[in-house]
Protein backbone atom coordinates (compact mmCIF):
# COMPACT_ATOMS: atom_id res chain seq x y z
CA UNK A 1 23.75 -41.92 -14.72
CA UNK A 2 20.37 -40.43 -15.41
CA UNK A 3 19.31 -41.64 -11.52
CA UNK A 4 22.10 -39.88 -10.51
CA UNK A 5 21.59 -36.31 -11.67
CA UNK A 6 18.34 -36.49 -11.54
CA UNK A 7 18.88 -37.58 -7.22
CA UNK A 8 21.09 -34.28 -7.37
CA UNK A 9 18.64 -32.33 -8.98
CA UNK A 10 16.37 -33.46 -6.18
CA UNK A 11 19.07 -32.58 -3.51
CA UNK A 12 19.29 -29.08 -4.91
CA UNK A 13 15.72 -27.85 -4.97
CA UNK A 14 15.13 -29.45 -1.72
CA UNK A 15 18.18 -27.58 -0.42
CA UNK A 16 17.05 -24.45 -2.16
CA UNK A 17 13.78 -24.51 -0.73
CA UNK A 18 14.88 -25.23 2.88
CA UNK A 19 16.82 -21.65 3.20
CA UNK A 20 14.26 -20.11 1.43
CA UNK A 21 12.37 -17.13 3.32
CA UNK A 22 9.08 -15.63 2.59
CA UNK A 23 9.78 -12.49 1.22
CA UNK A 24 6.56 -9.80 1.50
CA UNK A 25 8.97 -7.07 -0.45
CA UNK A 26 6.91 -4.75 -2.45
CA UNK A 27 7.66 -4.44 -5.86
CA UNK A 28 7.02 -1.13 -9.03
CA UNK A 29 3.51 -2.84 -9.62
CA UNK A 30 2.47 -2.93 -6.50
CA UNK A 31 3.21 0.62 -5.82
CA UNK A 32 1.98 2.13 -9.10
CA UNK A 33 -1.28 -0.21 -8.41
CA UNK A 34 -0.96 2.07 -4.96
CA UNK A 35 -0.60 5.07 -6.26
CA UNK A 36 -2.81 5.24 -9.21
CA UNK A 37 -5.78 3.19 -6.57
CA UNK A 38 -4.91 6.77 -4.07
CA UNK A 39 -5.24 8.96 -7.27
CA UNK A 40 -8.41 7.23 -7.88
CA UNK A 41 -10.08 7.54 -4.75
CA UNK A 42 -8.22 10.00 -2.60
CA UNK A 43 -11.52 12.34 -2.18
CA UNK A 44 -13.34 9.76 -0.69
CA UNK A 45 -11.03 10.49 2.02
CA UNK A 46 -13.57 14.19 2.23
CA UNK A 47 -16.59 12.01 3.62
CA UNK A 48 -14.94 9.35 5.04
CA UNK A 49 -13.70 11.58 7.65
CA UNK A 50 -17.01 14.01 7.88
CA UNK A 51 -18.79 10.80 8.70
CA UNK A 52 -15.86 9.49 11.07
CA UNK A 53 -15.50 12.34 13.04
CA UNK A 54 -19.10 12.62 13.60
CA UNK A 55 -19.73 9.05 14.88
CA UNK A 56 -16.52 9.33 17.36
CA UNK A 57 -17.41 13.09 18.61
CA UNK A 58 -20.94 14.46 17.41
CA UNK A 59 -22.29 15.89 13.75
CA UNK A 60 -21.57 19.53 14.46
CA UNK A 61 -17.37 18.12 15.11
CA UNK A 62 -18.17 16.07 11.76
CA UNK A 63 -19.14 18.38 10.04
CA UNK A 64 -16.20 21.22 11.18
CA UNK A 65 -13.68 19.12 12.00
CA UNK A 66 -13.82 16.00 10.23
CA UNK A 67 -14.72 18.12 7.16
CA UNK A 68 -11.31 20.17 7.57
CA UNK A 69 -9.45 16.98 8.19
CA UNK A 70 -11.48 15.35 5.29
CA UNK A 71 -10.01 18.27 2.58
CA UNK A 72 -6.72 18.06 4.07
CA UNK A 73 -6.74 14.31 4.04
CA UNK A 74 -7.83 13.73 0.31
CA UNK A 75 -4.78 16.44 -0.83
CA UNK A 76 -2.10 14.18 1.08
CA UNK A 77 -3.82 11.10 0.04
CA UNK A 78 -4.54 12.30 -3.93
CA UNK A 79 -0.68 13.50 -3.36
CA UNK A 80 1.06 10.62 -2.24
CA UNK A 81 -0.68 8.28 -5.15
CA UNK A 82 0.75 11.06 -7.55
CA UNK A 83 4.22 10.59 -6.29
CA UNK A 84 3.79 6.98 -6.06
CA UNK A 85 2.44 6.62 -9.57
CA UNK A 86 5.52 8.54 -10.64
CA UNK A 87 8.17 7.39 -8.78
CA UNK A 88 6.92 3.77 -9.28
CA UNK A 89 9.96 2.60 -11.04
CA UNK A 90 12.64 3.46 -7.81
CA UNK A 91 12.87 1.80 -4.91
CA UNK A 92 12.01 4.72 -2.87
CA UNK A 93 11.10 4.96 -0.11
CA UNK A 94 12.97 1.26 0.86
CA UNK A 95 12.01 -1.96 -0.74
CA UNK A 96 8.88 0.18 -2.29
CA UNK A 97 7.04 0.49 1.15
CA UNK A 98 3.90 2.61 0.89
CA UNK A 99 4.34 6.63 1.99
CA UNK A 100 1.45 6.76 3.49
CA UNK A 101 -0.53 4.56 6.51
CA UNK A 102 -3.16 2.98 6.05
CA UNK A 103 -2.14 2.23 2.12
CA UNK A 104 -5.00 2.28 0.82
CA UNK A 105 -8.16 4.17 2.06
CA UNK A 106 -10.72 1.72 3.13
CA UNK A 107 -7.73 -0.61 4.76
CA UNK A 108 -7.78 -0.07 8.79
């Protein structure tokens, strides 16, 4: 009796493990990791994109340009790890995907 349900026991986890996906959802942790990590370093975003800029174009377009795109970078960045680390509980946007691409700042 014993062989038995332990044979079906068996049977079951194999059978469970045979339809079973990966699953890369995102889950509250991750995103309030997210969002407080964006909080954290969302000026770095300010040289980043100064130094960026000047490598693709030349230092005066760095330091106009990328500087520009550096402040207005680190507010949307500093912002969206505000809302994240807020609205870390909700599934919102869908299945807790990141608002904003790359996710983090040093990720290409």
């Amino acid at each position: 009796m014993k062989a038995v349900k332990l044979m079906l026991v068996c049977m079951v986890v194999i059978g469970m493990m045979a339809v079973a996906s990966d699953s890369y959802a995102q889950d509250p942790a991750k995103k309030l990791g997210r969002g407080l990590a964006n909080i954290l370093t969302g000026w770095v975003e300010l040289p980043k994109n100064i130094y960026d800029t000047s490598v693709e174009e030349n230092v005066l377009a760095g330091i106009t340009m990328g500087l520009a795109k550096g402040v207005g970078m680190t507010i949307v960045r500093t912002g969206a790890g505000v809302y994240e680390t807020i609205t870390f509980p909700f599934p919102i946007p869908e299945d807790y995907q990141p608002v904003l691409e790359p996710e983090y700042i040093f990720t290409k």
